[in-house]
Each structure stands twice: as structure tokens, then as C-alpha cells.
Protein backbone atom coordinates (compact mmCIF):
# COMPACT_ATOMS: atom_id res chain seq x y z
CA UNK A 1 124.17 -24.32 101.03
CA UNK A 2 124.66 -27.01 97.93
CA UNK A 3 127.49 -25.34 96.86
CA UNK A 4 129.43 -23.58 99.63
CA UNK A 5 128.96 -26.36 102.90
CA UNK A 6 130.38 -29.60 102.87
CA UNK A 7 128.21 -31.32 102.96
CA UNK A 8 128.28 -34.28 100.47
CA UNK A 9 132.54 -34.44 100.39
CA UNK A 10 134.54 -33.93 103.65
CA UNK A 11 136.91 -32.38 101.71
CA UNK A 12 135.76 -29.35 99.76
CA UNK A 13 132.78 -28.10 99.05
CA UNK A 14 131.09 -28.70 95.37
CA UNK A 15 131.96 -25.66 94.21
CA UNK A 16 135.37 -26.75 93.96
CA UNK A 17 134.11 -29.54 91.79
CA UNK A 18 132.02 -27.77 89.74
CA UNK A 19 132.46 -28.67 85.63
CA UNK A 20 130.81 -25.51 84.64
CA UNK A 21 130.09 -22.26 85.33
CA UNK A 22 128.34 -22.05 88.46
CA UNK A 23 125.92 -18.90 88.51
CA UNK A 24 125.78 -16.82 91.51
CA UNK A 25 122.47 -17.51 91.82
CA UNK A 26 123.50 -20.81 92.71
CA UNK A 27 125.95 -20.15 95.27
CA UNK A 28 122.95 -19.57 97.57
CA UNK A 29 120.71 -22.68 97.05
CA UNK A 30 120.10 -24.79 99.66
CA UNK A 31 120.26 -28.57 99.47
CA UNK A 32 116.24 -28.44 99.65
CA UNK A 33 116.66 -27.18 96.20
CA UNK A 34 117.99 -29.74 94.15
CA UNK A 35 115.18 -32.38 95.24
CA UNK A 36 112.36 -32.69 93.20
CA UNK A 37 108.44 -32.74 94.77
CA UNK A 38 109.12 -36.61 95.02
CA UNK A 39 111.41 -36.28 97.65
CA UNK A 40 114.24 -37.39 95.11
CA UNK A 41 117.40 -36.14 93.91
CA UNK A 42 116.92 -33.44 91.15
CA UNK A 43 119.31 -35.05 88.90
CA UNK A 44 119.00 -32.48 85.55
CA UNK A 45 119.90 -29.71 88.11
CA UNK A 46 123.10 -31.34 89.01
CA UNK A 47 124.27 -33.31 86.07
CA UNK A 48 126.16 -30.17 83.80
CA UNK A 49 127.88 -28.98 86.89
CA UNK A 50 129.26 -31.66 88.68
CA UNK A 51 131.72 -34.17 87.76
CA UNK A 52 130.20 -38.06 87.40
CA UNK A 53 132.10 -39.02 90.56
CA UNK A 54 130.23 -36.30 92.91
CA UNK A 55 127.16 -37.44 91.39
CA UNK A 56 127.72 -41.09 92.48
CA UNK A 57 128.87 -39.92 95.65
CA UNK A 58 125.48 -37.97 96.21
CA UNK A 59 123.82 -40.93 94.80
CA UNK A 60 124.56 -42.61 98.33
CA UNK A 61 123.00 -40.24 99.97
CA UNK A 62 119.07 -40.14 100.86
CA UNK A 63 117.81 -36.32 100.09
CA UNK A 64 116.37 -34.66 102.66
CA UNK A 65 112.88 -35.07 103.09
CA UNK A 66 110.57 -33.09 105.74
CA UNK A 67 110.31 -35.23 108.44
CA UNK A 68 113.98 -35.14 108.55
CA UNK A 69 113.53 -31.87 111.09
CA UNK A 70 115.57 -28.26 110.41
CA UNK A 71 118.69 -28.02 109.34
CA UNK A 72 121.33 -28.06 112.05
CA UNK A 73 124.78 -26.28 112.32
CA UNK A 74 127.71 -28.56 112.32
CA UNK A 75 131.51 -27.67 113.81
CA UNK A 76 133.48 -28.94 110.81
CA UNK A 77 136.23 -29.59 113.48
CA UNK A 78 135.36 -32.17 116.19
CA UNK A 79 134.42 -35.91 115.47
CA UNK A 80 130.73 -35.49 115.87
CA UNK A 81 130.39 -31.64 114.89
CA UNK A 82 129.65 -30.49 118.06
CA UNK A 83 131.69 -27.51 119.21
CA UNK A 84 134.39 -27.14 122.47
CA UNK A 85 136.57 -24.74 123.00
CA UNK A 86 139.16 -27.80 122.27
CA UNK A 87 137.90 -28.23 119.02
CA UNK A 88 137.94 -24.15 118.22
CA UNK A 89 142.35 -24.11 119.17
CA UNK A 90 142.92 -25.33 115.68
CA UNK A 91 146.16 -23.03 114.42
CA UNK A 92 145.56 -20.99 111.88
CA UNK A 93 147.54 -21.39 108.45
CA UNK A 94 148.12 -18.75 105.70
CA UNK A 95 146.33 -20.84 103.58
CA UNK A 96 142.98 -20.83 105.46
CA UNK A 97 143.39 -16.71 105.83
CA UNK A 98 144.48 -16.05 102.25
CA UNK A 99 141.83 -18.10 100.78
CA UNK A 100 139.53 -20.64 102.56
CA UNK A 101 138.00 -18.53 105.28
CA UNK A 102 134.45 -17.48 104.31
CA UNK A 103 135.16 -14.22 103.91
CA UNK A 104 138.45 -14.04 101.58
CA UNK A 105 136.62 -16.86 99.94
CA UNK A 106 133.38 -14.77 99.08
CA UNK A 107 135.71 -12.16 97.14
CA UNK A 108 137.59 -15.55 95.32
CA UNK A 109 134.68 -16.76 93.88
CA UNK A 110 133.46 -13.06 92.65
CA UNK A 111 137.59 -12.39 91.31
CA UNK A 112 137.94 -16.45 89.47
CA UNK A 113 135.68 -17.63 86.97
CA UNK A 114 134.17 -20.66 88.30
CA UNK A 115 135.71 -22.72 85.58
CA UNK A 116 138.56 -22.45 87.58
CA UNK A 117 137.70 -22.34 91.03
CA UNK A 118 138.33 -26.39 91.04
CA UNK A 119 142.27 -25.88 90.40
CA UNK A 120 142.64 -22.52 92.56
CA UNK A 121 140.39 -24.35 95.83
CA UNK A 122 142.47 -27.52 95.33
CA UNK A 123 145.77 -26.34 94.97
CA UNK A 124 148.53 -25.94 98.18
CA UNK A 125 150.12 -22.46 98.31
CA UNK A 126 153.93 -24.18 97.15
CA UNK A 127 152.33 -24.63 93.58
């Protein structure tokens, strides 16, 4: 999803950089969806959400184009995403189950504007 994955910062996800708004709509778009039928970035759907720096990051980044094959799950915590039951024995911290599992994070984005979702996503629990 262009909003939720990570999938152009290793970080966070873009919602967390988001400059605007972000309609709910959007929260469900795939990547697919911001490239235009010239197999290039769709740069007026991007530009008055996303800060200039995510842009340029994206920039680097060749858009998916469909000989590139399906879309294919990644394990956001090995080396090469592939999973192990190594990779899976990562502890669990209060902040992940408070606020960046997928599920406390669905009801998040519903409770915060998305003005704000940059500052609450980014921030430790101490602040």
C-alpha cells in the first residue's frame, strides 16, 4: 500500500510523512496507483502530500512497471525479507503494541487527524 508499507523509507511508512491531509481513500492505494499510463511516477498525485525530501527519495526509484511480476510479501525483519523463525523472536516493546502494530495503528489513524500523524508516528513514548 503507498501509504501504509514501507516501502520507499526503511523507516516509516509515508503516512508518517504526509504534509496534508491524507484521505482514507488513500490509505488503501497501491503503489500501482500513483504511476501514470507511461509507466512513470504520477507526480501531481504525490506532490501536496509529501514533503520535497520523500519526493526525491522516490525519485530514485524506477515505478513499477508490468513486467516487473506480482507483488511479493516482504519480512520487514531479516536482511533479505525472507522469514525464519529467527527473524520472527524479535521482543516485543510497548511501543510497537500501543501504537505501531497494524491493528492499534488502524484505530490511530481513524482517532489523529493526519496532519498530525507525522509527530505522533515519529515520536518515542518518553516525549
Amino acid at each position: 500500500m503507498f501509504c501504509v508499507d514501507r516501502w520507499a523509507t526503511t523507516q516509516f511508512p509515508l503516512r508518517n510523512y504526509s504534509t496534508s491531509d491524507i484521505r482514507l481513500v488513500m490509505i488503501n492505494q497501491r503503489v500501482c496507483e500513483y504511476v501514470k499510463g507511461d509507466w512513470q511516477w504520477d507526480w501531481m498525485k504525490m506532490q501536496d502530500n509529501l514533503p520535497t525530501d520523500i519526493l526525491a527519495t522516490i525519485a530514485t526509484m524506477k515505478p513499477p512497471q508490468p513486467d516487473d511480476g506480482p507483488d511479493e510479501l516482504m519480512w520487514s525483519n531479516s536482511k533479505h525479507g525472507d522469514f525464519s523463525i529467527a527473524s520472527a523472536k524479535v521482543p516485543e516493546t510497548h511501543l510497537h503494541v500501543l501504537r505501531d502494530c497494524k491493528v492499534a495503528n488502524i484505530i490511530w489513524i481513524r482517532l489523529i487527524p493526519s496532519r498530525h500523524w507525522r509527530d505522533f508516528f515519529e515520536a518515542d513514548l518518553k516525549t
